[in-house]
N, C-alpha and C. Protein backbone atom coordinates (compact mmCIF):
# COMPACT_ATOMS: atom_id res chain seq x y z
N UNK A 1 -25.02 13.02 -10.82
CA UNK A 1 -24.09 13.04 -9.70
C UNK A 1 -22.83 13.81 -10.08
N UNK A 2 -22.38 14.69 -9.39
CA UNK A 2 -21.10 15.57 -9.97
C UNK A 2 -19.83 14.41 -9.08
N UNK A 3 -18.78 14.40 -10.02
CA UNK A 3 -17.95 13.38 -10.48
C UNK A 3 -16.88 13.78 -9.95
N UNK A 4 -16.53 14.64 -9.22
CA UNK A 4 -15.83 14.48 -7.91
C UNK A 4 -16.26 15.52 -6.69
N UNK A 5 -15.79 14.62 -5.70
CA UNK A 5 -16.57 14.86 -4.41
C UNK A 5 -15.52 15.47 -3.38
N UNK A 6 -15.61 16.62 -2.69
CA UNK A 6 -14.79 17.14 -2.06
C UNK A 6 -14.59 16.88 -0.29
N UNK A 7 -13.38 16.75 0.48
CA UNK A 7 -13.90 16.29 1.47
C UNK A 7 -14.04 14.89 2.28
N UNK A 8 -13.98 13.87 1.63
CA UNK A 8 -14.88 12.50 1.63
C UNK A 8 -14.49 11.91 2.57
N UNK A 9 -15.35 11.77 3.62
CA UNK A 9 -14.91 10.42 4.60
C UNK A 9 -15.42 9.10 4.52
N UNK A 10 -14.38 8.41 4.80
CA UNK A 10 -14.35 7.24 4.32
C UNK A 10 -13.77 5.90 5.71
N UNK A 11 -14.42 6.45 6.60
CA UNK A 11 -13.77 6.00 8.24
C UNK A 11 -14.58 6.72 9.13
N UNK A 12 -15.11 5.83 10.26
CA UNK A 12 -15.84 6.60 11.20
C UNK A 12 -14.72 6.85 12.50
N UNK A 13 -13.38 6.39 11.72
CA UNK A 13 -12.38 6.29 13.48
C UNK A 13 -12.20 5.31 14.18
N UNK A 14 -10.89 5.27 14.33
CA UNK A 14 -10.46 4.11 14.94
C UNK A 14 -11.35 4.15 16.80
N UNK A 15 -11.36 2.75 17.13
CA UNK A 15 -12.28 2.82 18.17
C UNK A 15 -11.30 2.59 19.73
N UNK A 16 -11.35 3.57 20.73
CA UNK A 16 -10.20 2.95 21.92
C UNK A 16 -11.27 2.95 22.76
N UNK A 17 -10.69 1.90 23.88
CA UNK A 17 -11.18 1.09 24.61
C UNK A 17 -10.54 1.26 26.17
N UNK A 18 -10.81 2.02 26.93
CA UNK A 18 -9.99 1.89 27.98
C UNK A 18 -11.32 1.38 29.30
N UNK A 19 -10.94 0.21 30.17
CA UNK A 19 -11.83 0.33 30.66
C UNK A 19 -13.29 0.16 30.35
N UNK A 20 -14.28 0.87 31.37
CA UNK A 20 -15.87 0.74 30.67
C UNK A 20 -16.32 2.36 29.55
N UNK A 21 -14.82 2.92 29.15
CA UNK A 21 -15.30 3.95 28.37
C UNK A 21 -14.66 3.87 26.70
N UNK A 22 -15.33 4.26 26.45
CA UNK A 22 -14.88 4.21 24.64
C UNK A 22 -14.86 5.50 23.97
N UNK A 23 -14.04 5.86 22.90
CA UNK A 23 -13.91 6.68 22.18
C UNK A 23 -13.52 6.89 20.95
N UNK A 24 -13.86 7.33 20.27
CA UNK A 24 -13.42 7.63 18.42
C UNK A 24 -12.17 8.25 18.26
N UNK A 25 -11.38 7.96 17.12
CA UNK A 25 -10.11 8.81 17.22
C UNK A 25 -10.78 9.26 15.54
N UNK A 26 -9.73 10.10 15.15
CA UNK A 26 -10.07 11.05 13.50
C UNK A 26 -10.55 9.78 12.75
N UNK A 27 -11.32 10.61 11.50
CA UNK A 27 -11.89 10.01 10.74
C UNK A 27 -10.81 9.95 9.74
N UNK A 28 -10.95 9.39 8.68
CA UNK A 28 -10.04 9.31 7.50
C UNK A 28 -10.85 10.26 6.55
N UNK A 29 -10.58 11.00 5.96
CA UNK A 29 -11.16 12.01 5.07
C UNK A 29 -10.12 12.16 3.69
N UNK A 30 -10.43 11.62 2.59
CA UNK A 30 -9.62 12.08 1.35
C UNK A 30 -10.31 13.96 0.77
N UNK A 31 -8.98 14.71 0.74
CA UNK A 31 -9.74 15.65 -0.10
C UNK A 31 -10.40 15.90 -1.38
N UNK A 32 -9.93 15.05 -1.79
CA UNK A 32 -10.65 14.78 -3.31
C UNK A 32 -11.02 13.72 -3.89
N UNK A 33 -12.20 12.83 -4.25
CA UNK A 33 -11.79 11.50 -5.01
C UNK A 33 -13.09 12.23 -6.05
N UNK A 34 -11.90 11.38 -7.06
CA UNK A 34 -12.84 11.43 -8.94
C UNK A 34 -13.14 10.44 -9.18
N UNK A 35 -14.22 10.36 -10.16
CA UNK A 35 -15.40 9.14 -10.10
C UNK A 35 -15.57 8.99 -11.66
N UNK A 36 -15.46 8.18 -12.09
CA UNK A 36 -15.88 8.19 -13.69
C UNK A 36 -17.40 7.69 -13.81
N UNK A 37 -18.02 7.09 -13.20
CA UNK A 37 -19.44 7.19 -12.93
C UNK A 37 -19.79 6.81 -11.54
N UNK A 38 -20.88 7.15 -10.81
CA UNK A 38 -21.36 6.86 -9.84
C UNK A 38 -21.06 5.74 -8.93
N UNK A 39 -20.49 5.79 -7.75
CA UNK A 39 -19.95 4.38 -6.67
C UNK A 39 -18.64 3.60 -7.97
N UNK A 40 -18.44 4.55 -8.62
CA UNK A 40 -17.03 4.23 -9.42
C UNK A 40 -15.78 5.19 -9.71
N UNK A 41 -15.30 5.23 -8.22
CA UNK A 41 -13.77 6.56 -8.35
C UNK A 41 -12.70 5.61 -8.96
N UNK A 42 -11.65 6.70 -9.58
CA UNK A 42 -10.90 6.23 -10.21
C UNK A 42 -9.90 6.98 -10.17
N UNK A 43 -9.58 8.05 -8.83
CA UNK A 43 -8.33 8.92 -8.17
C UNK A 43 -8.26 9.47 -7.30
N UNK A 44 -8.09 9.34 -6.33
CA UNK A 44 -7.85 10.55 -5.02
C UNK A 44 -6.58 11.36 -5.31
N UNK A 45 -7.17 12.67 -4.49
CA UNK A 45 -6.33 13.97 -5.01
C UNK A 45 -6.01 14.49 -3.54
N UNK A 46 -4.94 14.84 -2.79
CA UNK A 46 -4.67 15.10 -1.91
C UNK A 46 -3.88 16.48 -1.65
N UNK A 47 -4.64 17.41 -1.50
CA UNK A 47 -4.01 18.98 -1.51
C UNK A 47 -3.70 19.07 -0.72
N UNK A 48 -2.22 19.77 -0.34
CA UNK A 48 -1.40 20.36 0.82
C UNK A 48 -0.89 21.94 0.60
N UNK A 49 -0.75 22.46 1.52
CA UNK A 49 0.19 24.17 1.31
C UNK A 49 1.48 23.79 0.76
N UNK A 50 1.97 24.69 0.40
CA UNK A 50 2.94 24.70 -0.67
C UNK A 50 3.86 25.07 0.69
N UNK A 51 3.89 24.56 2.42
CA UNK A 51 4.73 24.44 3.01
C UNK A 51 5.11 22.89 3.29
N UNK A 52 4.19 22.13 3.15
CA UNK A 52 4.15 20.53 3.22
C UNK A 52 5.12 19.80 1.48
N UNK A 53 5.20 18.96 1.59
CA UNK A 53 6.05 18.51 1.09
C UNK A 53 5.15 17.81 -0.21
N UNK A 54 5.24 17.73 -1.00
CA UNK A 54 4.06 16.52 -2.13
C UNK A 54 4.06 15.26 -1.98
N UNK A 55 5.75 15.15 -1.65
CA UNK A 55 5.70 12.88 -0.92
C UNK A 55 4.65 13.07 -0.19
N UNK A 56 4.24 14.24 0.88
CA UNK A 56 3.44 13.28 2.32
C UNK A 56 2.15 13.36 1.44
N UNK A 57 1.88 14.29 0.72
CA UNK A 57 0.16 14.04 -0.14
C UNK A 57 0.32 13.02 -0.75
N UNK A 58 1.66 12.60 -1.63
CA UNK A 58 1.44 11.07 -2.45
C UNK A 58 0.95 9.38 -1.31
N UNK A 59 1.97 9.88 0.14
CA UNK A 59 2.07 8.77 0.53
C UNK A 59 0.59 8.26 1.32
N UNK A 60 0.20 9.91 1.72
CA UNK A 60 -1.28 10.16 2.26
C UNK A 60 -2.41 9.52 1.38
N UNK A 61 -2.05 9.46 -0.43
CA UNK A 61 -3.10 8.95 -0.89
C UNK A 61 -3.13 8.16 -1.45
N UNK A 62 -1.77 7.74 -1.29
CA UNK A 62 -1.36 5.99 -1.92
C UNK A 62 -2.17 5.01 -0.30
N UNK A 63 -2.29 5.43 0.92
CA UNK A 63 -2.26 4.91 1.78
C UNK A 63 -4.06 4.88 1.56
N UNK A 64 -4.60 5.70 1.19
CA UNK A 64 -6.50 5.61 1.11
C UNK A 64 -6.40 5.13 -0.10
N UNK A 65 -5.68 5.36 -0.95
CA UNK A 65 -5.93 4.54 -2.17
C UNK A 65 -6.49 3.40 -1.97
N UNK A 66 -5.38 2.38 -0.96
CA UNK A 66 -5.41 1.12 -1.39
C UNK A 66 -6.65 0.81 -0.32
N UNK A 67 -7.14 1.53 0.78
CA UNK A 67 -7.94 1.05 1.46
C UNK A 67 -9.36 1.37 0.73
N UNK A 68 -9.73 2.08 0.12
CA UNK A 68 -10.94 2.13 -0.73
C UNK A 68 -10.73 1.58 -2.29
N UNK A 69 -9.19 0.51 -2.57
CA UNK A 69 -9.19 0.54 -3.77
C UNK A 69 -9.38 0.99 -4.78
N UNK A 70 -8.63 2.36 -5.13
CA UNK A 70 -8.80 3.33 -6.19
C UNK A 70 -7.18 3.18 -6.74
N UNK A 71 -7.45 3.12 -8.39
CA UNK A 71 -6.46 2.73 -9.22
C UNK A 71 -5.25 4.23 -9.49
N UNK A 72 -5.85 5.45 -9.05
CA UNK A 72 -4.57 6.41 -9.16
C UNK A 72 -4.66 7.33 -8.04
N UNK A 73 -3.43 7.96 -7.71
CA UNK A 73 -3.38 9.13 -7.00
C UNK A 73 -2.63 10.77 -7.40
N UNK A 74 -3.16 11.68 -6.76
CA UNK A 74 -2.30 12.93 -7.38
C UNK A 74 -1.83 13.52 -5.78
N UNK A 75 -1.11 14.39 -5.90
CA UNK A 75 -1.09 15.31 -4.76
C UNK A 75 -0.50 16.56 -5.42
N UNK A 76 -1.00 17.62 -4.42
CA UNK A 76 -0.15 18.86 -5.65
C UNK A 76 -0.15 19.83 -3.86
N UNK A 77 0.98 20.71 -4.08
CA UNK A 77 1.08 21.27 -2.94
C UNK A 77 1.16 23.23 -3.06
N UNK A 78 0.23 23.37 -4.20
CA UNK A 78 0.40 24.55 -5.16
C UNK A 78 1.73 24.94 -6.01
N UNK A 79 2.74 24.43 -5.98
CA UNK A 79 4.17 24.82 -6.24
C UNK A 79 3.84 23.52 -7.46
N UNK A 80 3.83 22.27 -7.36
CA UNK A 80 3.66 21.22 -7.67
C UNK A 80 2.73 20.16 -7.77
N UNK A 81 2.22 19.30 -8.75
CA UNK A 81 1.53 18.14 -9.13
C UNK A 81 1.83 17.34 -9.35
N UNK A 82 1.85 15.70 -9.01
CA UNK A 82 2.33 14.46 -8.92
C UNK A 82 1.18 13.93 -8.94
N UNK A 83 1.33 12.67 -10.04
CA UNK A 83 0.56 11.72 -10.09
C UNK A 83 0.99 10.22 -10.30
N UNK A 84 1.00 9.39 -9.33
CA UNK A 84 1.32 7.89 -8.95
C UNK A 84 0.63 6.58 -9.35
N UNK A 85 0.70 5.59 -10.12
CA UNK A 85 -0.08 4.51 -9.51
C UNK A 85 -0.57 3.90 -8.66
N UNK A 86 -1.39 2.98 -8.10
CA UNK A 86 -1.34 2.58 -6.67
C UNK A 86 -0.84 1.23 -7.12
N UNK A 87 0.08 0.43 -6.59
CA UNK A 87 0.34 -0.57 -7.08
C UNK A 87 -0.66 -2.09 -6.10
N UNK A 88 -0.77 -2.83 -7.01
CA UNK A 88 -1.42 -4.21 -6.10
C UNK A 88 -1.57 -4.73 -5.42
C-alpha cells in the first residue's frame, strides 16, 4: 500500500433537507494524509498557493485531524511549512 494517499475523502456531505427534497453539500477531502502502515495515518498535510495564508491550512487540518483522529498536522503554502500537534 503506498503510505500516503493524495486527495482523500473522508465525508460524503453534509445532508439538507428542505421539504420532500434532499441534497448533499461538499465532501470533506484532506489533501494529503500519511500512514505509517495500512488503516494507520499518522498526519494530514494541507497544501495551499502561496496566496492563502498557512494558519487557514493549519486550522483546515487541525479541524480533519481531530475528526478522523490523526496525531499531527502540516500545511505549507509553497513560501512556507508548519507543522502542529493536534491536541486532545
Amino acid at each position: 500500500m503506498t503510505q500516503i494517499r493524495e486527495e482523500v475523502s473522508f465525508t460524503d456531505g453534509r445532508i439538507y433537507v428542505k421539504g420532500n427534497l434532499t441534497s448533499r453539500g461538499k465532501r470533506k477531502r484532506a489533501d494529503y494524509i500519511l500512514y505509517y502502515k495500512a488503516n494507520i495515518p499518522i498526519a494530514i498535510i494541507e497544501a495551499k498557493s502561496n496566496k492563502q495564508s498557512i494558519k487557514a491550512g493549519i486550522q483546515q487540518a487541525l479541524n480533519y485531524a481531530k475528526i478522523l483522529d490523526i496525531p499531527s498536522v502540516y500545511s505549507s503554502n509553497v513560501n512556507m511549512t508548519a507543522l502542529a500537534p493536534v491536541a486532545k
